[in-house]
C-alpha atoms as a PDB file:
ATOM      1  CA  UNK A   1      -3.821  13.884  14.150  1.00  0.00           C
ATOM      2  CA  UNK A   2      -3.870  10.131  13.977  1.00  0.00           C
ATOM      3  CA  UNK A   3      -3.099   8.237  10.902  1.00  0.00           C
ATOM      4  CA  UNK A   4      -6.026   6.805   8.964  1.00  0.00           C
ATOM      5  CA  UNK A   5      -4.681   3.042   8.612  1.00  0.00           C
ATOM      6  CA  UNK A   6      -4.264   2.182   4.365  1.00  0.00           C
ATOM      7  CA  UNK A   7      -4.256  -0.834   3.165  1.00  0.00           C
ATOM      8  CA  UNK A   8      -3.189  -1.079  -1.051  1.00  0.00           C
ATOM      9  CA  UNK A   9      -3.838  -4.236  -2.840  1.00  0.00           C
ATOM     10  CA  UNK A  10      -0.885  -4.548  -5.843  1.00  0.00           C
ATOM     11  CA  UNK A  11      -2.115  -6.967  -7.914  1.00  0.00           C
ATOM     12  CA  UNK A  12       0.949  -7.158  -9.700  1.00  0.00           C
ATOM     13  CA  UNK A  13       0.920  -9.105 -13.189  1.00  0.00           C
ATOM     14  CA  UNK A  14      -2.357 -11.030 -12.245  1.00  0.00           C
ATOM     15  CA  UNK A  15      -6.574 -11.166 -13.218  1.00  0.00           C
ATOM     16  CA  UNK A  16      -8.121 -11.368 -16.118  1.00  0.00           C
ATOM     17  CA  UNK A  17     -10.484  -8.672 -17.380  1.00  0.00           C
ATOM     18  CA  UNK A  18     -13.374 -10.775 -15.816  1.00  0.00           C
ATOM     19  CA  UNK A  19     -11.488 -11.901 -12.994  1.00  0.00           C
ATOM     20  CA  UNK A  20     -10.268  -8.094 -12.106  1.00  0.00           C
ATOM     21  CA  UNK A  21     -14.054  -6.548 -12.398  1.00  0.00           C
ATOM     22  CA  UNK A  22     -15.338  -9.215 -10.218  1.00  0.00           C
ATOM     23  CA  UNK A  23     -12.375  -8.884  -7.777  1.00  0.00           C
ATOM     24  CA  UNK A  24     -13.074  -5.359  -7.561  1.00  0.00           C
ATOM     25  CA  UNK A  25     -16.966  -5.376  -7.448  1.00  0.00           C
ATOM     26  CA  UNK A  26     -16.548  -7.902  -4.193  1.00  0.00           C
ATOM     27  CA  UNK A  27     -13.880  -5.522  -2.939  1.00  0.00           C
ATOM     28  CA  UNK A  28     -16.205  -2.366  -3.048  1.00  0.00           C
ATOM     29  CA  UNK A  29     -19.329  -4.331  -2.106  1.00  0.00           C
ATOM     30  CA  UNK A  30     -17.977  -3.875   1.262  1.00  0.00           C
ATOM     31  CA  UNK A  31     -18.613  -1.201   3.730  1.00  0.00           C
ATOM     32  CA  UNK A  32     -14.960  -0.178   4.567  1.00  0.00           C
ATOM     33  CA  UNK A  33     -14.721   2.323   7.588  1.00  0.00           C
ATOM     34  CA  UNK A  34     -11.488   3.155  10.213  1.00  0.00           C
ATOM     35  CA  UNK A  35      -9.418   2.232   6.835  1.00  0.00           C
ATOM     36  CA  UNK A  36      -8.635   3.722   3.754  1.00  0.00           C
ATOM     37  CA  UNK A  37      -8.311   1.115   1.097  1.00  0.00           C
ATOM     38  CA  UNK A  38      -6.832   0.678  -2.666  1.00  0.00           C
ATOM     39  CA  UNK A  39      -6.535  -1.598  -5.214  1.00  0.00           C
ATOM     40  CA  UNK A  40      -3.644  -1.106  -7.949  1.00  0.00           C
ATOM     41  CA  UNK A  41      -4.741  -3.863 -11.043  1.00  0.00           C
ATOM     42  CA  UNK A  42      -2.450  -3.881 -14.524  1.00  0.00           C
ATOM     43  CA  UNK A  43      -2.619  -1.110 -16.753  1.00  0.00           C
ATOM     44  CA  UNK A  44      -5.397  -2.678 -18.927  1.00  0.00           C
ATOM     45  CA  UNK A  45      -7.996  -3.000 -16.421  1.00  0.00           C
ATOM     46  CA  UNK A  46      -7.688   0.662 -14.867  1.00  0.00           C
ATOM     47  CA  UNK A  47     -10.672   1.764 -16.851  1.00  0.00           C
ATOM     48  CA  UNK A  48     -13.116  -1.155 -16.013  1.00  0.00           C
ATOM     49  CA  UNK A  49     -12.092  -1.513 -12.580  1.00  0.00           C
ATOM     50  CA  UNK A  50     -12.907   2.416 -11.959  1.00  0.00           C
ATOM     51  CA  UNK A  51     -16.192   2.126 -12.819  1.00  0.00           C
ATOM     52  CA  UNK A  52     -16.721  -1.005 -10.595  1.00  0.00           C
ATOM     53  CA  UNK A  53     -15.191   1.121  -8.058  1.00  0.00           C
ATOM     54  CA  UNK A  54     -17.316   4.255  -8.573  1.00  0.00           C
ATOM     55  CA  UNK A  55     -19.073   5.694  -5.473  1.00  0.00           C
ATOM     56  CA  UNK A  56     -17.532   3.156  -3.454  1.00  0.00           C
ATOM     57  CA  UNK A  57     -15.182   3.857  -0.694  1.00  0.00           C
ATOM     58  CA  UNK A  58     -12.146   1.794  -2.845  1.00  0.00           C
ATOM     59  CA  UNK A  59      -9.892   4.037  -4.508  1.00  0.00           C
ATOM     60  CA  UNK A  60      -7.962   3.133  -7.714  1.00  0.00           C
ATOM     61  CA  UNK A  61      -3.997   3.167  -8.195  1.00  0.00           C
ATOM     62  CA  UNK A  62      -1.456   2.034 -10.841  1.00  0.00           C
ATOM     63  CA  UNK A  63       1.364   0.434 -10.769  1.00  0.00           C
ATOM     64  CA  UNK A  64       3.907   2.639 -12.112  1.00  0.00           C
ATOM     65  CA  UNK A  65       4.360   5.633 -14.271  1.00  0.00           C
ATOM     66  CA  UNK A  66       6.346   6.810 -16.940  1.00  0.00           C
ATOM     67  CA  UNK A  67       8.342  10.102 -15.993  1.00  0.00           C
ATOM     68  CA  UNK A  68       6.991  12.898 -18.527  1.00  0.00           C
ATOM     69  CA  UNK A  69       3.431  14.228 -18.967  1.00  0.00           C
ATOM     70  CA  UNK A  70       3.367  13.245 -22.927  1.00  0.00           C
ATOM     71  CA  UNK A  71       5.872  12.280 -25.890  1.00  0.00           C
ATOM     72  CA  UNK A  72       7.315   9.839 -27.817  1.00  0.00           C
ATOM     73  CA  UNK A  73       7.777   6.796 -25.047  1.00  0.00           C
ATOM     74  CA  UNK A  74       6.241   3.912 -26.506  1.00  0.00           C
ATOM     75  CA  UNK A  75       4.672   1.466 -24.182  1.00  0.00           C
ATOM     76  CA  UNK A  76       5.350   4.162 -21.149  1.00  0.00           C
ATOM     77  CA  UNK A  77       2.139   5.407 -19.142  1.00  0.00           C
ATOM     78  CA  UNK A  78       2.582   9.069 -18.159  1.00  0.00           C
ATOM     79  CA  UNK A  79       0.909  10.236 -14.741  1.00  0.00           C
ATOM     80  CA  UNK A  80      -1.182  12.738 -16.385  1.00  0.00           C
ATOM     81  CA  UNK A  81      -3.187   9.820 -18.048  1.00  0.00           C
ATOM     82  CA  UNK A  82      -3.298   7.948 -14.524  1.00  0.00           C
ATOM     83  CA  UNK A  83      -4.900  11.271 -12.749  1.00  0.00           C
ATOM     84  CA  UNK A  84      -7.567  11.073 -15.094  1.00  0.00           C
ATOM     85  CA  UNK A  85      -9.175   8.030 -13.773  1.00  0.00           C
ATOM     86  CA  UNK A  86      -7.040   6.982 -10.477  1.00  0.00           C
ATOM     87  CA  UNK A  87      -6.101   8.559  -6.940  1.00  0.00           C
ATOM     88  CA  UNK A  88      -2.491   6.598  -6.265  1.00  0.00           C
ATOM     89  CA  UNK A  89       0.680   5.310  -7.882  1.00  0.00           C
ATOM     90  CA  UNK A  90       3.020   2.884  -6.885  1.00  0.00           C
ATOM     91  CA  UNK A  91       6.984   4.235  -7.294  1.00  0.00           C
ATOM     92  CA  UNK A  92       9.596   2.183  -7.260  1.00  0.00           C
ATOM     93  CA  UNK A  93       8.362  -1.414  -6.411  1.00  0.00           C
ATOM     94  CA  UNK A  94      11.227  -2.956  -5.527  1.00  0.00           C
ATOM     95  CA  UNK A  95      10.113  -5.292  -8.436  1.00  0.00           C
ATOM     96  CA  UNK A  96      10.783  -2.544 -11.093  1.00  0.00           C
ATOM     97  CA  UNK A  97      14.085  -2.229  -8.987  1.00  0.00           C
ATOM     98  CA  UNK A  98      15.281  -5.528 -10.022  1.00  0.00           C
ATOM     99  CA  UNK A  99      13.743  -6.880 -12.768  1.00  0.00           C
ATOM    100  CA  UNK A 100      13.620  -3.609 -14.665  1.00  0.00           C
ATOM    101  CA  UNK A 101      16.895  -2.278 -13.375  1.00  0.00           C
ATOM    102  CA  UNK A 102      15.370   1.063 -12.356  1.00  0.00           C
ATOM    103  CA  UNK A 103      17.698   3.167 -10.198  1.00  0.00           C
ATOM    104  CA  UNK A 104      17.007   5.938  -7.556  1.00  0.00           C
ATOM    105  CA  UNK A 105      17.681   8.753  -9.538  1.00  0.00           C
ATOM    106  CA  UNK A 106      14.416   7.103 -12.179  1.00  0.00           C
ATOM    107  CA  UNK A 107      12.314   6.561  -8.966  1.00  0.00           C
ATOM    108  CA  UNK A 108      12.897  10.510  -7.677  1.00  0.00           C
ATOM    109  CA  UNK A 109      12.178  11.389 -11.450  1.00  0.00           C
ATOM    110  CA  UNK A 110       9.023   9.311 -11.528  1.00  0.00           C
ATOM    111  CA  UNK A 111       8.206  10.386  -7.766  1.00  0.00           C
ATOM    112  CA  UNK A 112       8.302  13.669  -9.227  1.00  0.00           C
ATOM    113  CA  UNK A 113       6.155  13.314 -12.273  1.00  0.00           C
ATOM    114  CA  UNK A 114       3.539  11.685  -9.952  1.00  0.00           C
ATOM    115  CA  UNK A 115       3.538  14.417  -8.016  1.00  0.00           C
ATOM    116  CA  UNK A 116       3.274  17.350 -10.732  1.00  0.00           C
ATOM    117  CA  UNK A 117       0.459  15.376 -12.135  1.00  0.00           C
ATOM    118  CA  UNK A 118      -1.743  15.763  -9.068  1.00  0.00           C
ATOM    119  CA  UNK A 119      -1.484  11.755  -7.916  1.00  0.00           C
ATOM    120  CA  UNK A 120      -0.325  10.601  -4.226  1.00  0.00           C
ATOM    121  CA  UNK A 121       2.796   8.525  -4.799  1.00  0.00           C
ATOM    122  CA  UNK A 122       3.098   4.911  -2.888  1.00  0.00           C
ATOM    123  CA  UNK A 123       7.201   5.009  -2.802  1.00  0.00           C
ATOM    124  CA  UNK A 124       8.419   1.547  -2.290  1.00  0.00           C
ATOM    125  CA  UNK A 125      12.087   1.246  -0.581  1.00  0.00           C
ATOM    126  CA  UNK A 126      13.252  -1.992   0.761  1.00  0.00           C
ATOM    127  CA  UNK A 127      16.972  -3.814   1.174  1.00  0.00           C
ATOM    128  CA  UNK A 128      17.752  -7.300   0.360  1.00  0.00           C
ATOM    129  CA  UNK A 129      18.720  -9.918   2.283  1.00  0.00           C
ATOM    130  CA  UNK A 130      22.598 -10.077   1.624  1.00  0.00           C
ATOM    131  CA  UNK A 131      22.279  -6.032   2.669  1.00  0.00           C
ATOM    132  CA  UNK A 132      20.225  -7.152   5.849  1.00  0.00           C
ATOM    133  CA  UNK A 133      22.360  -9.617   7.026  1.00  0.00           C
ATOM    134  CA  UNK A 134      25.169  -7.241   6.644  1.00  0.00           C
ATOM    135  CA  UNK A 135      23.832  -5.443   9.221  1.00  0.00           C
ATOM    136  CA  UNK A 136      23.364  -2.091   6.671  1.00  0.00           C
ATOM    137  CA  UNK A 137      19.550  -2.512   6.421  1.00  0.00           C
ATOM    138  CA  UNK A 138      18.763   0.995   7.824  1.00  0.00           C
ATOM    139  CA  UNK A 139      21.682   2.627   5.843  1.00  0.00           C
ATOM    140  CA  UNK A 140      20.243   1.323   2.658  1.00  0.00           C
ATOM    141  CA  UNK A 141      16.531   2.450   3.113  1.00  0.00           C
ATOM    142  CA  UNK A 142      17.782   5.598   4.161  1.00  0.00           C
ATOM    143  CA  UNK A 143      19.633   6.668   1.563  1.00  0.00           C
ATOM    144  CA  UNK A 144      16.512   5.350  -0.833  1.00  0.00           C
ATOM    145  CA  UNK A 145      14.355   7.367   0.906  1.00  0.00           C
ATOM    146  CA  UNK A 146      16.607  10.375   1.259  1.00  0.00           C
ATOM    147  CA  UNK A 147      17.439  10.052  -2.640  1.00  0.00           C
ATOM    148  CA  UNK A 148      13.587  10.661  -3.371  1.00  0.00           C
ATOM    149  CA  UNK A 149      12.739  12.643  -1.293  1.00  0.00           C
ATOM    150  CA  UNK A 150      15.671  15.256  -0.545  1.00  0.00           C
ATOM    151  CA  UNK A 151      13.937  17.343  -3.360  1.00  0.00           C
ATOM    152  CA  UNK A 152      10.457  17.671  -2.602  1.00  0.00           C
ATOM    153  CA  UNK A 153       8.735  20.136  -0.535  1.00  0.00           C
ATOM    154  CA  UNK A 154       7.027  19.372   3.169  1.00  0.00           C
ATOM    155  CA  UNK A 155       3.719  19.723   1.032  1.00  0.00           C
ATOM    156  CA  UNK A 156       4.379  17.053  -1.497  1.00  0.00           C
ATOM    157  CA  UNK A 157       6.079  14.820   0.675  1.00  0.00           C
ATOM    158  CA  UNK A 158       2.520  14.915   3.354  1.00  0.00           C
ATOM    159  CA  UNK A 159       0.862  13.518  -0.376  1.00  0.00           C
ATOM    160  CA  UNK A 160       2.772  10.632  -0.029  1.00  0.00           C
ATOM    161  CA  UNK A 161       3.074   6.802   1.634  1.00  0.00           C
ATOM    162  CA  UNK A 162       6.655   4.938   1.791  1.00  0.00           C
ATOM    163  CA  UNK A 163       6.124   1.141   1.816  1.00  0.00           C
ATOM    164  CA  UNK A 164       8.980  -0.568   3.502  1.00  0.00           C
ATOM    165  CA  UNK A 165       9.131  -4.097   1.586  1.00  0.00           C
ATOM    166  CA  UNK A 166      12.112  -6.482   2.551  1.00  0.00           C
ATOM    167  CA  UNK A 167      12.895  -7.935  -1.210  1.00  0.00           C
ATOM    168  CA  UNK A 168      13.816 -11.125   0.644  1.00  0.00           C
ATOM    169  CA  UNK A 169       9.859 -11.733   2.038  1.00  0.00           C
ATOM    170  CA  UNK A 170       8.343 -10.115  -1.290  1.00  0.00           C
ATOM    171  CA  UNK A 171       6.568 -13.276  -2.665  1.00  0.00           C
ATOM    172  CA  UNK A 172       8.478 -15.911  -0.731  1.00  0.00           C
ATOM    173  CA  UNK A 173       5.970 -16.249   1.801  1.00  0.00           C
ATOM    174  CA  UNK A 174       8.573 -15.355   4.579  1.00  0.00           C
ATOM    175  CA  UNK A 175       7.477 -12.390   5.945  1.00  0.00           C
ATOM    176  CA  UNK A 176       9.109  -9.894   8.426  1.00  0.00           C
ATOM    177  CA  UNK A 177       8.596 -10.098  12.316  1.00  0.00           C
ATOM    178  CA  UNK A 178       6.385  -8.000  13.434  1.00  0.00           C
ATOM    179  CA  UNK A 179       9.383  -6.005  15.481  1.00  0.00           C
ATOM    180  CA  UNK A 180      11.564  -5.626  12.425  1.00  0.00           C
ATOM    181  CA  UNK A 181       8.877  -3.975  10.416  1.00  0.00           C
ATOM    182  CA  UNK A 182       8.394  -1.496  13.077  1.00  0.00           C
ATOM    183  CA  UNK A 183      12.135  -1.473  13.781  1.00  0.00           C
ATOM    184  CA  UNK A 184      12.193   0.247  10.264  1.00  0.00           C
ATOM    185  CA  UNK A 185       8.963   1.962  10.036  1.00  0.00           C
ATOM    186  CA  UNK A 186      10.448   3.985  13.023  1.00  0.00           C
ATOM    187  CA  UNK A 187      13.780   4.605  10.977  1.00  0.00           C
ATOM    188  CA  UNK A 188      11.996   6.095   8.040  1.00  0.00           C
ATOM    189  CA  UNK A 189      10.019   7.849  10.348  1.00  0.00           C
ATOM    190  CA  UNK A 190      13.006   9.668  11.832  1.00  0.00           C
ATOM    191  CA  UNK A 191      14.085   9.648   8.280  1.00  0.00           C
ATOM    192  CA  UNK A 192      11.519  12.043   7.388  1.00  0.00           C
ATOM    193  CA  UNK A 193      11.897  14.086  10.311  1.00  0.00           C
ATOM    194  CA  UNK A 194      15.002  14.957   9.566  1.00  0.00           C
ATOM    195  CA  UNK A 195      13.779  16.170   5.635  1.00  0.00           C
ATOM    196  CA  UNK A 196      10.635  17.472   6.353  1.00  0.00           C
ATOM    197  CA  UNK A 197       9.900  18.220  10.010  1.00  0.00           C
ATOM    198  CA  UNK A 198       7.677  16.581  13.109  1.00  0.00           C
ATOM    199  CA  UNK A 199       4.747  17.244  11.786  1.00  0.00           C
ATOM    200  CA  UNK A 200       5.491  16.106   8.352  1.00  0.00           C
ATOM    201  CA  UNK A 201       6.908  13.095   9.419  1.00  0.00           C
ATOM    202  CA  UNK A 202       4.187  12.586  12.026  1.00  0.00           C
ATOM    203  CA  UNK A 203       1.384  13.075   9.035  1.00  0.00           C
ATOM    204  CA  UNK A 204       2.750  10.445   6.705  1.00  0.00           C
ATOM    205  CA  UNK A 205       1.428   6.795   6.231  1.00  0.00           C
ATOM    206  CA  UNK A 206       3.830   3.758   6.326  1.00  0.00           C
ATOM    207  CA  UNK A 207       2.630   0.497   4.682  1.00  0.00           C
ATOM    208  CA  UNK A 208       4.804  -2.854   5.436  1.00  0.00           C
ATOM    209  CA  UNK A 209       5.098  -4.566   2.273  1.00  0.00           C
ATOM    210  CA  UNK A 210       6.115  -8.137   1.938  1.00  0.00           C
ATOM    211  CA  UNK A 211       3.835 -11.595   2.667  1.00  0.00           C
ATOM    212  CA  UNK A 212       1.392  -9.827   4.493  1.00  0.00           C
ATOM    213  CA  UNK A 213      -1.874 -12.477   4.754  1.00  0.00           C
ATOM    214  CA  UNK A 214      -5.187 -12.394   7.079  1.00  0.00           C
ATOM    215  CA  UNK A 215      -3.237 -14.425   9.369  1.00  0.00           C
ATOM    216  CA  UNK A 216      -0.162 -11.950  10.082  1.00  0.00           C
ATOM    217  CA  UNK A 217      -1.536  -8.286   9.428  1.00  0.00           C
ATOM    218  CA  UNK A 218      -2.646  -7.430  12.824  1.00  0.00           C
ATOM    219  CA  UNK A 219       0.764  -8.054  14.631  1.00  0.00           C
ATOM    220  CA  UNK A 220       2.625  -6.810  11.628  1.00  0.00           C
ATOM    221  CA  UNK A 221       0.295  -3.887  11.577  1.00  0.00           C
ATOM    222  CA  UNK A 222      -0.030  -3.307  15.592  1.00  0.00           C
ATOM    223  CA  UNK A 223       3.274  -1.503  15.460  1.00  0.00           C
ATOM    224  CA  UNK A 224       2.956   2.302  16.525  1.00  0.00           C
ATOM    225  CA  UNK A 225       4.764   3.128  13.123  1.00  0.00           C
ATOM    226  CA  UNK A 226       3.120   0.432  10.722  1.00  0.00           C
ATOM    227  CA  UNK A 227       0.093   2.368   9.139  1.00  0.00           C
ATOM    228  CA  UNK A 228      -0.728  -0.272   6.981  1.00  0.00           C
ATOM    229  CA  UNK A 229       0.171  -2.864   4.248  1.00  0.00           C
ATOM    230  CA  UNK A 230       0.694  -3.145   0.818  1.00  0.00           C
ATOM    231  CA  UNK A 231      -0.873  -6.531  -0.027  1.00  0.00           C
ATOM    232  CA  UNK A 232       0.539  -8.491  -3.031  1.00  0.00           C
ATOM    233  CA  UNK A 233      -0.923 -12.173  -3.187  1.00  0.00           C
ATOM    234  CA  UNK A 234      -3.054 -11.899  -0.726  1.00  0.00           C
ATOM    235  CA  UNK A 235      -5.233  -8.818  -2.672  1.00  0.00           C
ATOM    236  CA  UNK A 236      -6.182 -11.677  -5.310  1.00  0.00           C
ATOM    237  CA  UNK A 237      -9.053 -13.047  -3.547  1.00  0.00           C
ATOM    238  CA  UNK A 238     -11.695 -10.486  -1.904  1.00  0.00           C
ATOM    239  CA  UNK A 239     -11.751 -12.249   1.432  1.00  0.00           C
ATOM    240  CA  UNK A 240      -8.188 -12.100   2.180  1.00  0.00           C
ATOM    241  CA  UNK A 241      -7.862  -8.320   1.415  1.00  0.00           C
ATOM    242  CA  UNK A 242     -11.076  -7.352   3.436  1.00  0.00           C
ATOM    243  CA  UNK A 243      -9.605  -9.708   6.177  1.00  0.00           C
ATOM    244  CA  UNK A 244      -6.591  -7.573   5.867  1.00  0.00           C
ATOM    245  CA  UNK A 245      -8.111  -4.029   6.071  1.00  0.00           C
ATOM    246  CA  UNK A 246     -10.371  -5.537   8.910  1.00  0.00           C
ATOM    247  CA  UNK A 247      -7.183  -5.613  10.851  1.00  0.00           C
ATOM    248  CA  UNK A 248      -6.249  -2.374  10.261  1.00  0.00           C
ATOM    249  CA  UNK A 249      -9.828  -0.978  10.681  1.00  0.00           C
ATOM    250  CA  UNK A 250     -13.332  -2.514  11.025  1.00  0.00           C
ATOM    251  CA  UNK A 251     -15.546  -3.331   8.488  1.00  0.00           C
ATOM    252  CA  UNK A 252     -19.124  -2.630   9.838  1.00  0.00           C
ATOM    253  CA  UNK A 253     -22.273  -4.885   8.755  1.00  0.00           C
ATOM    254  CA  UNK A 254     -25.653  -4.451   9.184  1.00  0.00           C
ATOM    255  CA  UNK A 255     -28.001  -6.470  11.374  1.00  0.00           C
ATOM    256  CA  UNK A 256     -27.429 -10.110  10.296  1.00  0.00           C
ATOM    257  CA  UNK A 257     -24.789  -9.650   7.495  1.00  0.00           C
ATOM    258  CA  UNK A 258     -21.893 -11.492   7.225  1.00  0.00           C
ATOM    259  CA  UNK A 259     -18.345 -10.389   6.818  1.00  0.00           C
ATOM    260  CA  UNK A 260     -16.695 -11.738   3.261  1.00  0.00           C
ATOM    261  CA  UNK A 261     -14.968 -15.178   4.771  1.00  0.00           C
ATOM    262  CA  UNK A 262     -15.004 -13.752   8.392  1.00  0.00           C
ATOM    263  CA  UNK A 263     -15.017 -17.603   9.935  1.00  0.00           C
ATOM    264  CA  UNK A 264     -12.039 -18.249   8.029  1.00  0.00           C
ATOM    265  CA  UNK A 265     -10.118 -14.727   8.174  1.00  0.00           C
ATOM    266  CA  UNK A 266     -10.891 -12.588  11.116  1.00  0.00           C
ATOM    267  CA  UNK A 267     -10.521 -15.155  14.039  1.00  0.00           C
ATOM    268  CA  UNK A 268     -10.723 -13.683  17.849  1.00  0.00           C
ATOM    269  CA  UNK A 269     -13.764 -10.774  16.042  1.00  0.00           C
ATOM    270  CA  UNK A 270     -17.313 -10.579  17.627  1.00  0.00           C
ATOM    271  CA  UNK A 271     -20.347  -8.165  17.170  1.00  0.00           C
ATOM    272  CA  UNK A 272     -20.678  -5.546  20.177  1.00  0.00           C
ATOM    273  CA  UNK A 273     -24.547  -5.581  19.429  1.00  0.00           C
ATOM    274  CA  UNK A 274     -26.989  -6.249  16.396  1.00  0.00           C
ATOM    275  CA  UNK A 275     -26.648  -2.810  14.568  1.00  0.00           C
ATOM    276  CA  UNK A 276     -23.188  -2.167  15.600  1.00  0.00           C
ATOM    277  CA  UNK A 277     -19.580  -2.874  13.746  1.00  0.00           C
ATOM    278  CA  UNK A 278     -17.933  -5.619  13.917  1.00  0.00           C
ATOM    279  CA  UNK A 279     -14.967  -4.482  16.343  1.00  0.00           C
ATOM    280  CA  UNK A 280     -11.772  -6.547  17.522  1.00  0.00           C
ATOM    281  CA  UNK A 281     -11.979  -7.997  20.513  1.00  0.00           C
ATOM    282  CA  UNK A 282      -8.423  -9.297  20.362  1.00  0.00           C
ATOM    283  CA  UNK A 283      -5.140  -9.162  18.902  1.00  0.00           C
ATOM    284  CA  UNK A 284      -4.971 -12.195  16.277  1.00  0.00           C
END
C-alpha cells in the first residue's frame, strides 16, 4: 500500500493565543487532499486550536508528553490528557535531547506512554554534526531508533512516524541534500525491517526534519523513502506550510480560487482544467 505523504507543523515555542487560532483557522481553511497534515502548537493553545481545527482535515499534536497516565509531576503533561483532544505526539525532538538532557531510555519510556494512551507517536532521532562528520551518522540513528523501538510490538510500531532531523540543519537554515535525507530515510527503513518485518517497515511514514521551506520540500521530499516533513519555522505562516504539503500532495481549489500564496510558493504548478486540482507539473 503506498504511503499517504504527512506533513507536521512543530511550532515549537512560538504564537500567541491570537496568533495560533488564526494560524490554524488559515491552515484548515484549506482543502488538503493526497496529504495528511498536522499542526503541533504549545501546550496552552491545544484546546483553542482543536476547535479551529474541528471538522477540518488538520489534525492536532503536542509536543511532548510526560511518561505516566496521572500523579504527582508538576508541570508534566501525561498522554492520557493529550488523547483527549489530539491525534499525535512528538517524542524525542532532538530539542528536548539537548536542551532538556533527555536520554533514550526517557524517549522509549515516553514512546511507550504515548502509545498505551491511544496517541500515534512522531519519534524524532537525528545525529549531530561532529557525529556526521565522523562518518558514524547511520550508527547513531540506529541505535536511537533501535533503543525505542526494540520493545514495541509490529502493531504499535505501524502507529508510528520516525522523523530523521540532522541537529546541525534544525533552525540554522542549512538544510540536508536531498540525497542524504534519503540516504538515511532508507537506513531507518532497513532499520525497521530488521525489528518489525517488510511489511511493517514498508507501512511506516518517514518525515525529514530540519530547514525544510516551500522552496526545498519537493526535492527533499521526492526521495522514495522521504514520506514527508516535519516543518519547524516554516509552519509559522499558513502559506509556507500549505506550500509545503502542496509538495507532498495537492491542494485542490475550486473554479477560480486561489491557492494561499501559490505565486510566491508553488512555482512550476498549473490547473489541468477549471474544476480540477491543482496538480504538479514539475519538480521545483
Amino acid at each position: 500500500m503506498p504511503r499517504t505523504p504527512f506533513i507536521v507543523g512543530n511550532w515549537k515555542m512560538h504564537t500567541s493565543r491570537d496568533g495560533a487560532v488564526r494560524l490554524a483557522v488559515a491552515i484548515a481553511a484549506a482543502p488538503v487532499s493526497g496529504v495528511a497534515l498536522a499542526v503541533c502548537p504549545p501546550f496552552p493553545w491545544l484546546a483553542p486550536v482543536a476547535d479551529c481545527l474541528a471538522g477540518s482535515q488538520v489534525s492536532l499534536g503536542a509536543q511532548d508528553c510526560w511518561t505516566e497516565p496521572s500523579g504527582a509531576f508538576t508541570g508534566a503533561v501525561s498522554p492520557t490528557m493529550l488523547a483527549e483532544i489530539g491525534r499525535y505526539v512528538i517524542v524525542g525532538h532532538s530539542e528536548r535531547r539537548r536542551i532538556f538532557g533527555e536520554s533514550d531510555d526517557l524517549v522509549a519510556r515516553k514512546l511507550t506512554a504515548a502509545l498505551s494512551a491511544g496517541l500515534e507517536p512522531i519519534l524524532c532521532v537525528g545525529e549531530d554534526l561532529g557525529t556526521r562528520q565522523a562518518g558514524d551518522a547511520k550508527k547513531f540513528v540506529s541505535a536511537q531508533l533501535e533503543h525505542a523501538l526494540s520493545q514495541q510490538s509490529e502493531e504499535e510500531i505501524q502507529r508510528c512516524a520516525i522523523a530523521y532531523e540532522p541537529i546541525w540543519a534544525i533552525g540554522t537554515g542549512v538544510a540536508a541534500e536531498p540525497s542524504d535525507a534519503e540516504e538515511m530515510a532508507a537506513e531507518i527503513r532497513s532499520v525497521l525491517v530488521r525489528i518489525a518485518g517488510d511489511a511493517t517497515a514498508e507501512s511506516v511514514r518517514i518525515l525529514y526534519g530540519g530547514s525544510v521551506t516551500p522552496a526545498n520540500a519537493a526535492s527533499i521530499l521526492a526521495g522514495a523513502n522521504v514520506d514527508g516533513a516535519l516543518v519547524g519555522g516554516a509552519s509559522l505562516k499558513a502559506e509556507s506550510c500549505l506550500a509545503i504539503a502542496a509538495a507532498a500532495g495537492w491542494l485542490p481549489a475550486a473554479a477560480g480560487a486561489r491557492l494561499p500564496g501559490r505565486e510566491a510558493f508553488v512555482r512550476g504548478w498549473q490547473p489541468e482544467g477549471k474544476t480540477t486540482p491543482w496538480t504538479p507539473r514539475s519538480v521545483w
